[in-house]
Protein backbone atom coordinates (compact mmCIF):
# COMPACT_ATOMS: atom_id res chain seq x y z
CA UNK A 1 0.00 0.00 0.00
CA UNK A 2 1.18 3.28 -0.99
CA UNK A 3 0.05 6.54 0.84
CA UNK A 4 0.08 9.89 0.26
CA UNK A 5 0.49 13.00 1.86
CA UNK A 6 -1.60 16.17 0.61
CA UNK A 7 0.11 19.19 2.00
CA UNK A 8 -2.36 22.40 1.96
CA UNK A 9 -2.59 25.99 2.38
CA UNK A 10 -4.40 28.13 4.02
CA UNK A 11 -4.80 31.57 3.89
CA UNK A 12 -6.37 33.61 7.26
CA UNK A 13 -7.55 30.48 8.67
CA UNK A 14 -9.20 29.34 5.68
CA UNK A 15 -8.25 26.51 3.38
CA UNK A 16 -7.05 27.71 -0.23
CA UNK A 17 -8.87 26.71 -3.40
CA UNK A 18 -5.76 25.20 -4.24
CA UNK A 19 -5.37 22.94 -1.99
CA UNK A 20 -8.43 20.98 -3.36
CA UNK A 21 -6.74 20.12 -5.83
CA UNK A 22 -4.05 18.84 -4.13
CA UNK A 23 -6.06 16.60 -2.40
CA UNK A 24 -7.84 15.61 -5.55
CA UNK A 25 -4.70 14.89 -7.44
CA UNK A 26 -3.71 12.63 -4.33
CA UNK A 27 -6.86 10.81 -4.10
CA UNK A 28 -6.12 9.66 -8.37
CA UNK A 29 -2.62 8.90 -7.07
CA UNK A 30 -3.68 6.93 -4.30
CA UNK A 31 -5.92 4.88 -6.13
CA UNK A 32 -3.85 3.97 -8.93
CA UNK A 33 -1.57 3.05 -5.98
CA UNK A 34 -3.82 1.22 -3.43
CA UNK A 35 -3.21 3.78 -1.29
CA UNK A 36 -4.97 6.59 1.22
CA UNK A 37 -4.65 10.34 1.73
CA UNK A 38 -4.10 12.70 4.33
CA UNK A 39 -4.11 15.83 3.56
CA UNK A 40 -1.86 18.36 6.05
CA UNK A 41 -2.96 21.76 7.28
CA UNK A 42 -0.57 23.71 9.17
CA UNK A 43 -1.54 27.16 10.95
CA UNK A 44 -2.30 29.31 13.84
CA UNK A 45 -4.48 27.82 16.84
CA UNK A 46 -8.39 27.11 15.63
CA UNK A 47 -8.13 25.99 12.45
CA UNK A 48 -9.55 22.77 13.54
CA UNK A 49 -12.32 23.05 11.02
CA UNK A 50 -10.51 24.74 8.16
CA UNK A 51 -9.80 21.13 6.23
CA UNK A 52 -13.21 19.69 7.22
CA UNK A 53 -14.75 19.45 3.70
CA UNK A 54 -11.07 18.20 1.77
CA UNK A 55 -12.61 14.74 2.67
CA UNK A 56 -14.99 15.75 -0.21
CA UNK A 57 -12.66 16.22 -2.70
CA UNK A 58 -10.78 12.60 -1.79
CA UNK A 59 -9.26 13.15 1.95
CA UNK A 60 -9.10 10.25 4.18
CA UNK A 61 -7.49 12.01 7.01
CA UNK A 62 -7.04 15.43 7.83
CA UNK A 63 -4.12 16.55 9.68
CA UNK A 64 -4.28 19.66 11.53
CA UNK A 65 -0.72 21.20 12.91
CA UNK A 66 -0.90 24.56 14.84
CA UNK A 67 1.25 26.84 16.47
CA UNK A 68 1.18 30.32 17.57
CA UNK A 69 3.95 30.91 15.42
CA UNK A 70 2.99 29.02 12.18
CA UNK A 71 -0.38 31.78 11.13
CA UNK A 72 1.48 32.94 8.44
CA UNK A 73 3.79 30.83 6.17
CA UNK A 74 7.13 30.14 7.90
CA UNK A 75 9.72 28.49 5.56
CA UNK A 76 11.00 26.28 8.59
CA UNK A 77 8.35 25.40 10.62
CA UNK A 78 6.30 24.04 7.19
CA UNK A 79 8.80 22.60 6.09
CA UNK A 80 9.80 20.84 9.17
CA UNK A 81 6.62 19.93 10.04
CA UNK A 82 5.44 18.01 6.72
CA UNK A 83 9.10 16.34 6.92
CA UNK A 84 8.50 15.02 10.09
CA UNK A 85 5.06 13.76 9.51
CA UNK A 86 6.24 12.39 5.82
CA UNK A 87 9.20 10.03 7.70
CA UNK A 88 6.54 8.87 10.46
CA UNK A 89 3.66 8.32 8.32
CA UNK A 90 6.14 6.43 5.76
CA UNK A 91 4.23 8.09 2.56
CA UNK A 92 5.20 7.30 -1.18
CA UNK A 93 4.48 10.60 -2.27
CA UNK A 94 4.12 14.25 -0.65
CA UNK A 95 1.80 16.27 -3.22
CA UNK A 96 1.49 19.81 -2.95
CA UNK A 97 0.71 22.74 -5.19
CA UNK A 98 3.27 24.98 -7.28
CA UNK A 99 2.34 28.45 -6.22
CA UNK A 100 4.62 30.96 -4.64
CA UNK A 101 4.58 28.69 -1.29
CA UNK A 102 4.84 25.53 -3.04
CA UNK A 103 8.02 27.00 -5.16
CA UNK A 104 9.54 27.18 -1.90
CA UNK A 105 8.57 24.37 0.53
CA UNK A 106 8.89 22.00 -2.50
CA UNK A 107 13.00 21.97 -2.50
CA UNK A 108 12.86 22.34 1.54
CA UNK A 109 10.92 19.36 1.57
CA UNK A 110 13.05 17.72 -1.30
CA UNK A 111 16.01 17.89 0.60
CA UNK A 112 14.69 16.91 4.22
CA UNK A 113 13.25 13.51 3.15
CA UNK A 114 16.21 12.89 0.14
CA UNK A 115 13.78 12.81 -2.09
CA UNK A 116 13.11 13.32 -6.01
CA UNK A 117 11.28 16.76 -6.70
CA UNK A 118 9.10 17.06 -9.71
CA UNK A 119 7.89 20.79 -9.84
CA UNK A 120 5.68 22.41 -11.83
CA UNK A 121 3.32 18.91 -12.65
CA UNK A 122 1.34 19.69 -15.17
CA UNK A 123 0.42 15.73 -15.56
CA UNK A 124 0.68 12.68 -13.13
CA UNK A 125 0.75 8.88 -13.97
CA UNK A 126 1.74 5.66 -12.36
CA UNK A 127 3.65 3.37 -14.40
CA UNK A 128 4.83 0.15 -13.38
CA UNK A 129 3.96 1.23 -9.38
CA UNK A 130 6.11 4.72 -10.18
CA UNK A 131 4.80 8.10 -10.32
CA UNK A 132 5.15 9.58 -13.95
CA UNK A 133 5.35 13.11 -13.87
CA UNK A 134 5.30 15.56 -16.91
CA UNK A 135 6.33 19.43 -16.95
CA UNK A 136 7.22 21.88 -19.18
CA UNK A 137 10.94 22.93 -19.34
CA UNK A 138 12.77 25.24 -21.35
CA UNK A 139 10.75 28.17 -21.13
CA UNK A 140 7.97 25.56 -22.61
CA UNK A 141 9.39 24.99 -25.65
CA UNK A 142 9.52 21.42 -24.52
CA UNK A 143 8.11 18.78 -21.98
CA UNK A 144 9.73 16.22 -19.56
CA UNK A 145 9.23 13.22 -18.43
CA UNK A 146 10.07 12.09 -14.95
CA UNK A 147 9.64 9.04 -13.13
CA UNK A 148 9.88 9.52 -9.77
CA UNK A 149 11.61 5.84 -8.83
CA UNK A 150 12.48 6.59 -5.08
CA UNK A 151 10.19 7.16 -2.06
CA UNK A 152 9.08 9.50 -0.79
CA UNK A 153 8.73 11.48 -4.07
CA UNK A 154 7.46 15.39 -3.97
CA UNK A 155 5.58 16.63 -6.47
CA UNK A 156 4.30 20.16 -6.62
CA UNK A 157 1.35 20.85 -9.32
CA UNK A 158 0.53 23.76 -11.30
CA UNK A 159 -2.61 25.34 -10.47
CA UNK A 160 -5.63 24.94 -12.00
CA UNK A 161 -4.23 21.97 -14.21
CA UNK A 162 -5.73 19.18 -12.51
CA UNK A 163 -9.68 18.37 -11.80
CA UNK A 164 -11.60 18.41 -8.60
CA UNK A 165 -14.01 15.48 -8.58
CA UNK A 166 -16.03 14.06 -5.75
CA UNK A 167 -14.43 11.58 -4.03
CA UNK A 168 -16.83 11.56 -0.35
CA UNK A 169 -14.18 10.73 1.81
CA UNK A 170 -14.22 10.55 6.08
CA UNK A 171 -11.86 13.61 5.74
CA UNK A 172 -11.75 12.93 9.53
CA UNK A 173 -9.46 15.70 11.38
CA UNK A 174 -6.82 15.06 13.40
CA UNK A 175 -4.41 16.98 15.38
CA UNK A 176 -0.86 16.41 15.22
CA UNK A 177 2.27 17.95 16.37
CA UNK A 178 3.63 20.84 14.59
CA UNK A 179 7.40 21.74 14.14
CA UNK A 180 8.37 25.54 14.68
CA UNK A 181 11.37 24.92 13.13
CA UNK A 182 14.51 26.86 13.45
CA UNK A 183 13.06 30.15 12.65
CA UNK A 184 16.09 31.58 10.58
CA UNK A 185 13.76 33.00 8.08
CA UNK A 186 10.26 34.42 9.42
CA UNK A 187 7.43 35.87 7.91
CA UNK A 188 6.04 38.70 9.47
CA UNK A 189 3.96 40.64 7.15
CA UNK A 190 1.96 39.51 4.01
CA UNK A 191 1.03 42.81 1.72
CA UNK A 192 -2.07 41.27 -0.02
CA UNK A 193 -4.25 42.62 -2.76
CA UNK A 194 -6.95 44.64 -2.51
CA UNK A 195 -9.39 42.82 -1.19
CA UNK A 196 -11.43 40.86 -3.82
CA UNK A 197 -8.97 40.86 -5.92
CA UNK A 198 -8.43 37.37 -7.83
CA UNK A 199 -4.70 36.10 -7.86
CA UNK A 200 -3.93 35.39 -11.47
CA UNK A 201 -2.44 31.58 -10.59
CA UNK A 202 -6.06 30.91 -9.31
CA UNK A 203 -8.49 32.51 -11.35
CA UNK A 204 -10.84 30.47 -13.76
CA UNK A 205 -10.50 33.44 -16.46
CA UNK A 206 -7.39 35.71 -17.08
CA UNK A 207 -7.21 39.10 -18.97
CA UNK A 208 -4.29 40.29 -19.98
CA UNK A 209 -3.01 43.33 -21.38
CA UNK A 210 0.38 43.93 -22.56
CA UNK A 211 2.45 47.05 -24.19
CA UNK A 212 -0.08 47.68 -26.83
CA UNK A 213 -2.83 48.98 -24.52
CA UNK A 214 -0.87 51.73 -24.58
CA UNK A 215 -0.98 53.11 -21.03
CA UNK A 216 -2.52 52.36 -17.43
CA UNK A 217 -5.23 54.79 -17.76
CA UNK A 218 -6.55 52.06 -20.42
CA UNK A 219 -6.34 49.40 -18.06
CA UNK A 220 -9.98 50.06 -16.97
CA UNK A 221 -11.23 47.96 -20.28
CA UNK A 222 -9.58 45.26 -19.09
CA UNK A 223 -11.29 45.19 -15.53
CA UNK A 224 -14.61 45.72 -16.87
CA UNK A 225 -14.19 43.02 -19.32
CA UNK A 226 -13.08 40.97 -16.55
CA UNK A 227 -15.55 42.36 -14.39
CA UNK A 228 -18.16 41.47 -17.30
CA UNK A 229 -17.14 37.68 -17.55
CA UNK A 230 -17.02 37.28 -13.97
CA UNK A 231 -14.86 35.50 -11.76
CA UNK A 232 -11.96 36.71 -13.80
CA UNK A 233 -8.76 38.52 -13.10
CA UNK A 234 -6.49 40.53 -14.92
CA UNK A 235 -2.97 39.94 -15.65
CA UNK A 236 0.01 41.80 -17.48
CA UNK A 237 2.95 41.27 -19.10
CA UNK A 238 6.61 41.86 -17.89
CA UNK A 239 6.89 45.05 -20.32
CA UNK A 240 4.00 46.41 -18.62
CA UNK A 241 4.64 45.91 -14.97
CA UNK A 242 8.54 46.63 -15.78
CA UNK A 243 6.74 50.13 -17.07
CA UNK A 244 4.55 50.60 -13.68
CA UNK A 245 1.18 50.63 -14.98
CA UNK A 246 0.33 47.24 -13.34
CA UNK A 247 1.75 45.99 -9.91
CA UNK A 248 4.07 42.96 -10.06
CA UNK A 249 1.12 40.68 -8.17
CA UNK A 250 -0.37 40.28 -11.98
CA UNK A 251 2.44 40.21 -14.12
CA UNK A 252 2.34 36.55 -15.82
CA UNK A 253 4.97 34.87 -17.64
CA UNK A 254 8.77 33.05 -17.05
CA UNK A 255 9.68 36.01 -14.10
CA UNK A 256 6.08 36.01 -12.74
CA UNK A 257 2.89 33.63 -12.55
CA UNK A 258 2.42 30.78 -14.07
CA UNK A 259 -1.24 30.28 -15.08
CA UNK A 260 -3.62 27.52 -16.38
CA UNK A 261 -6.88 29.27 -16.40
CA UNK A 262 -9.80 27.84 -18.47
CA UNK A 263 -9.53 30.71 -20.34
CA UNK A 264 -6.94 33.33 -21.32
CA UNK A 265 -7.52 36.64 -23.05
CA UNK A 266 -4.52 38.43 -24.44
CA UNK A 267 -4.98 42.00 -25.44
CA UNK A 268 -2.38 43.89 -26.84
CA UNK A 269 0.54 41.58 -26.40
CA UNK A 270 3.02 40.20 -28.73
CA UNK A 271 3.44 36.56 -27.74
CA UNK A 272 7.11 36.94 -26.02
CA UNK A 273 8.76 33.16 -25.11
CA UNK A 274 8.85 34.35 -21.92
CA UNK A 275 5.39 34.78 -21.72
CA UNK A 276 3.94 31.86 -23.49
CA UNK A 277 6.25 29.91 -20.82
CA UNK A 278 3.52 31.38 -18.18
CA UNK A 279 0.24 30.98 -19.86
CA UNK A 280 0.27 28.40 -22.40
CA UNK A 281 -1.24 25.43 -20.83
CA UNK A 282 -4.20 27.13 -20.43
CA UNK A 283 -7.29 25.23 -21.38
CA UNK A 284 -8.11 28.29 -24.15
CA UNK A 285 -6.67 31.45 -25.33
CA UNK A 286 -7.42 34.18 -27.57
CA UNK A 287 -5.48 36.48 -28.50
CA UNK A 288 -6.62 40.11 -29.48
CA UNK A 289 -3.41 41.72 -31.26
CA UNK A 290 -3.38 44.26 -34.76
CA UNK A 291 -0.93 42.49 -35.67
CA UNK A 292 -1.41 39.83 -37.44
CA UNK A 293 2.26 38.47 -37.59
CA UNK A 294 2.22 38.40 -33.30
CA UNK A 295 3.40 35.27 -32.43
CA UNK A 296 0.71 35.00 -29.87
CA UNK A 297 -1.85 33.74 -32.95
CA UNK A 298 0.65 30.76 -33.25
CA UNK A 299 -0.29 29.20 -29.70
CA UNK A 300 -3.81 31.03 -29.96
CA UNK A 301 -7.05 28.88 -30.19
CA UNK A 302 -8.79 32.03 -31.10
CA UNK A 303 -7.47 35.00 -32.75
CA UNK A 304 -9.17 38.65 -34.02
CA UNK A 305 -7.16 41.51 -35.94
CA UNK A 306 -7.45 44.90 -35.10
CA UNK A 307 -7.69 47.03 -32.20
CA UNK A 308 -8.10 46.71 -29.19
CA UNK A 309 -9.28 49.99 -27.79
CA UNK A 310 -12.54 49.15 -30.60
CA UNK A 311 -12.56 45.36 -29.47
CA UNK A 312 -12.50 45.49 -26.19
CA UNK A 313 -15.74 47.89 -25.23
CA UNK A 314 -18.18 45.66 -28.03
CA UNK A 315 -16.69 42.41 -26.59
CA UNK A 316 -17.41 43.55 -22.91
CA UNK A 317 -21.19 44.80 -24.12
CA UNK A 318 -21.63 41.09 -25.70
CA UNK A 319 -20.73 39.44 -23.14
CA UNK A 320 -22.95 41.36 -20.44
CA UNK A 321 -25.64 41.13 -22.54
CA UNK A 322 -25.17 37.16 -22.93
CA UNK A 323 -24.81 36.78 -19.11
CA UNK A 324 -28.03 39.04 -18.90
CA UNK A 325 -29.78 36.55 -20.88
């Protein structure tokens, strides 16, 4: 039998979106591998009930760690505390997600249990009683293979790339001991977004603008497209956020988020490597550029010519009157 561990995140007490998938990937691991999950939420006192519906989503277990010190993300007590319970618990595989945390604890994790790291999943298989992973390397230009042939193995998934199904799990909670670790690197402010504000690496729907909307003050017609669809958020490219018309939070691409929404407008940008290496495993894009040479038509599923500043207001109208309907 081969278990896995589901590491989460929460955010404020509350358990990411995220982090369902996580557990949902793990559950499809642990049944190719006649295994069970438990999935790990470490935080602040009283988050007893912040994991009590992952058993939905394909939880067995949940394991609750607190601390006074752990309410925000510290890199050594997280990491010490999932490497702990990964060597007790004698798991094949420690599954968490490739955001901005999960970029980090991933390697601390890695090299507390000598383990392999895949990062950046972006598909999962078992072959032969091995996990399979694939990711894109080389700015996406091509994808690897790994085969993760030691236990435990940690694999960190991109967001928004794998399913949530319903499993109906116990998803019974548990507390456990937490680790405050060493404390040689603490965390004691997070500057969020304003509040409801969608984090790109989340978001169902992403629009972004790039250099050829020409200025911030045009910015708006991306928001109230966004705003239109619903449940969207709006991204930028590096040129843009290099230029200070957008803060760095939604800049998308190789130096910023990586994104998998189910669908990805881009306005006004050209189709820079470096960007496609952030966005182009979502599950559709169009592209909105005047020209018609942009290499962002190549990886586009669908594509209109001409401008934007015309475009944008008549697609935002169409799609509030569609919703309306």
């Amino acid at each position: 039998m081969a278990n896995i561990l589901a590491v989460c995140e929460q955010k404020n007490g509350q358990v990411r979106k995220v982090s369902r998938e996580v557990v949902a990937t793990a559950r499809l691991l642990a049944d190719a591998l006649g295994g069970s999950v438990d999935a790990l939420v470490v935080g602040a006192p009283g988050l007893d009930a912040a994991g009590g519906d992952l058993g939905a989503v394909g939880a067995d277990r949940v394991l609750v760690a607190t601390h006074d010190g752990l309410g925000l993300y510290q890199p050594d007590g997280y990491a010490a505390t999932a490497a702990v319970l990964a060597k007790a618990g004698g798991y094949a595989v420690v599954v968490l997600a490739a955001t901005a945390t999960g970029r980090d604890l991933g390697p601390r994790l890695a090299v507390q249990l000598d383990a392999p790291l895949a990062m950046d999943a972006t598909g999962l298989a078992v072959e032969g009683g091995k996990v399979v992973a694939t990711r894109p390397v080389y700015a996406g230009k091509a994808i690897q293979r790994l085969t993760l042939d030691a236990q435990p193995a940690v694999v960190a998934i991109r967001p928004n790339t794998f399913p949530v199904g319903s499993a109906g799990k116990a998803g019974a909670v548990e507390i456990v001991a937490a680790q405050p670790g060493a404390g040689r690197t603490v965390v004691v402010e997070v500057k969020a977004a304003a509040q409801g504000m969608l984090d790109v690496a989340e978001a169902p729907v992403v629009v972004s603008g790039g250099r050829g909307m020409k200025g911030p003050e045009h910015f708006h017609l991306l928001e109230d497209l966004a705003k239109a669809i619903g449940g969207a958020a709006v991204g930028a490219s590096r040129a843009v956020v290099d230029a200070g018309w957008r803060p760095h939070g939604e800049q998308v691409g190789q130096t910023g988020k990586t994104v998998s929404p189910q669908l990805y407008i881009a306005v006004g940008i050209s189709g820079a490597i470096q960007h496609l290496a952030g966005m182009r495993t979502a599950k559709v894009i169009v592209a909105i550029n005047k020209d018609k040479d942009a290499p962002i038509f190549k990886v586009a599923d669908y594509g209109i010519v001409g401008d934007a500043f015309e475009i944008l207001p008549k697609l935002t109208e169409e799609v509030r009157k569609l919703r309306a309907g």
